[in-house]
C-alpha atoms as a PDB file:
ATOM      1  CA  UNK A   1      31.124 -38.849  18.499  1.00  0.00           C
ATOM      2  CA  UNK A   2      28.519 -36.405  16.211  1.00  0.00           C
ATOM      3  CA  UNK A   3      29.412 -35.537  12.930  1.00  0.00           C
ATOM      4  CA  UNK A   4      30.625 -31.841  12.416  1.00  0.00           C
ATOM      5  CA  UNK A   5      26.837 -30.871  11.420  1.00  0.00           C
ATOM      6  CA  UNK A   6      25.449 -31.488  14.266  1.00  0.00           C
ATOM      7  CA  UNK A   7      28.009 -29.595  16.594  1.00  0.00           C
ATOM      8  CA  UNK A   8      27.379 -26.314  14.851  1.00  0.00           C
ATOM      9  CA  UNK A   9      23.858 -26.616  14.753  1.00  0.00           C
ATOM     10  CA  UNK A  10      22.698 -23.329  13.009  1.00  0.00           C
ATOM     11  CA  UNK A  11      19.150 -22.077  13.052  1.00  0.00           C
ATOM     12  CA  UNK A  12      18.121 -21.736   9.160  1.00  0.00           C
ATOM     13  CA  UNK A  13      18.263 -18.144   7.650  1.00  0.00           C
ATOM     14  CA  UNK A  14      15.120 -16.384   7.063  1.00  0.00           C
ATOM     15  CA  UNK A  15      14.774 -15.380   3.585  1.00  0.00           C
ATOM     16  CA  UNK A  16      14.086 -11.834   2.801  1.00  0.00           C
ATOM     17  CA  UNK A  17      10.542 -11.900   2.458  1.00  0.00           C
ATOM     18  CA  UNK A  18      10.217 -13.796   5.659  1.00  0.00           C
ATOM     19  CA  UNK A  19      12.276 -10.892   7.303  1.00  0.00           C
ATOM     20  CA  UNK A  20      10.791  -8.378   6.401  1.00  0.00           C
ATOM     21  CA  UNK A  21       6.983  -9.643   7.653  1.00  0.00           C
ATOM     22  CA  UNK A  22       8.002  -9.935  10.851  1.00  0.00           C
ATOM     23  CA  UNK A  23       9.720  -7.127  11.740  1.00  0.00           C
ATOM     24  CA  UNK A  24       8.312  -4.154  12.866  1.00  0.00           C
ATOM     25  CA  UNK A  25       6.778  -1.876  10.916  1.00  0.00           C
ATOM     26  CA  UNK A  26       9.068   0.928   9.157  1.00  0.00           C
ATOM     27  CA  UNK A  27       8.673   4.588  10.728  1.00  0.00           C
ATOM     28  CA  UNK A  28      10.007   7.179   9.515  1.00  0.00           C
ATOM     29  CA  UNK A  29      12.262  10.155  11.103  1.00  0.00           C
ATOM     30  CA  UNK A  30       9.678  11.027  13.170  1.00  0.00           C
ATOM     31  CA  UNK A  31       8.196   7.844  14.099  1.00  0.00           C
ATOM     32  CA  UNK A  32       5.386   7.891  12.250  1.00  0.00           C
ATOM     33  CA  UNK A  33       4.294   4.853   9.610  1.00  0.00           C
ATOM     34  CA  UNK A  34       5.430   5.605   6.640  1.00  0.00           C
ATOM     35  CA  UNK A  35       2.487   6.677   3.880  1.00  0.00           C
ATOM     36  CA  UNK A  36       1.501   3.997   1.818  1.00  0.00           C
ATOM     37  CA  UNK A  37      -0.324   4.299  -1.679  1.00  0.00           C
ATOM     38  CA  UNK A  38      -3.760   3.891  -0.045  1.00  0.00           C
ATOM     39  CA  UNK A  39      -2.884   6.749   2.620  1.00  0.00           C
ATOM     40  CA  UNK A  40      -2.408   9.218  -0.807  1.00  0.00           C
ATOM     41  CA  UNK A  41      -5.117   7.007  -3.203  1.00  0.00           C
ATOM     42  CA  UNK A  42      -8.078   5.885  -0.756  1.00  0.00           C
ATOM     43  CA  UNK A  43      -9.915   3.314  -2.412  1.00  0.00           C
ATOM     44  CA  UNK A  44     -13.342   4.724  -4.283  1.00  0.00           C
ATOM     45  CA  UNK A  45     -16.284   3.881  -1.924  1.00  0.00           C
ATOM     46  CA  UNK A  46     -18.747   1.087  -3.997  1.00  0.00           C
ATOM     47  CA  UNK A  47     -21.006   2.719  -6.337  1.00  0.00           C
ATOM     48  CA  UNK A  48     -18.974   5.315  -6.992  1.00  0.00           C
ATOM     49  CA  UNK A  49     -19.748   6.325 -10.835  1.00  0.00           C
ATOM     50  CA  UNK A  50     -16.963   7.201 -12.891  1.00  0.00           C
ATOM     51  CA  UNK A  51     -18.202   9.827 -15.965  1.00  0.00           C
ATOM     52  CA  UNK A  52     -15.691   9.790 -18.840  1.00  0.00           C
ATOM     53  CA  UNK A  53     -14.884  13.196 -19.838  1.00  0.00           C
ATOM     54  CA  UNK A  54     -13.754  13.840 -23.742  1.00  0.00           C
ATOM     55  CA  UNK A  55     -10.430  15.142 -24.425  1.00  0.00           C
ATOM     56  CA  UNK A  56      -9.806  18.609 -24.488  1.00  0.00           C
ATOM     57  CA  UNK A  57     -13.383  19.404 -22.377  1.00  0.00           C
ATOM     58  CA  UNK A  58     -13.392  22.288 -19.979  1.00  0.00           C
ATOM     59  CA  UNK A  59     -15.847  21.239 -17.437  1.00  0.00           C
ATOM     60  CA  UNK A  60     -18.158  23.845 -16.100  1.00  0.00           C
ATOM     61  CA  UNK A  61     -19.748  24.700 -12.567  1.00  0.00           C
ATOM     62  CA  UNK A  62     -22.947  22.933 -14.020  1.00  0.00           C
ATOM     63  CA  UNK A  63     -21.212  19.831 -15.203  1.00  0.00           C
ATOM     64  CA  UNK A  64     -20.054  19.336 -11.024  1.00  0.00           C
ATOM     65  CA  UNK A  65     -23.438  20.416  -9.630  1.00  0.00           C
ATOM     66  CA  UNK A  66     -25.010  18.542 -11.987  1.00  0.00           C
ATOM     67  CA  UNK A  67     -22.958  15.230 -11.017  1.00  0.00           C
ATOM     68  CA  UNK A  68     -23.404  15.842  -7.388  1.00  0.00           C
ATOM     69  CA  UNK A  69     -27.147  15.596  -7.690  1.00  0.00           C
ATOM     70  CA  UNK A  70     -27.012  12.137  -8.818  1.00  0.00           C
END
């Protein structure tokens, strides 16, 4: 005769973590994903220059034209 252990064989418990990457994706009330940060915060394309602007600066029409040109 077995020991007790292996008449209740149970299958190991996924941990949270492991859950949660293989279940489906969460939807919300509508059944759409729900928005992640990148849907609100797209990544900057490469290249992009970022321009510094001082504290307190009211930028002008020229200041934006002038960037786009570059």
């Amino acid at each position: 005769k077995g020991s007790i252990l292996e008449e209740v064989a149970v299958a190991p418990k996924k941990s949270p973590i492991m859950a949660e990457e293989s279940e489906e994706p969460k939807l919300d009330r509508f059944g759409l994903p729900i928005p992640t940060e990148d849907d609100y915060f797209p990544s900057l394309p490469e290249g992009t220059e970022l321009v510094p602007v001082p504290l307190g600066y009211q930028t002008k029409m020229k200041d934006v034209k002038t960037a786009m040109e570059k």
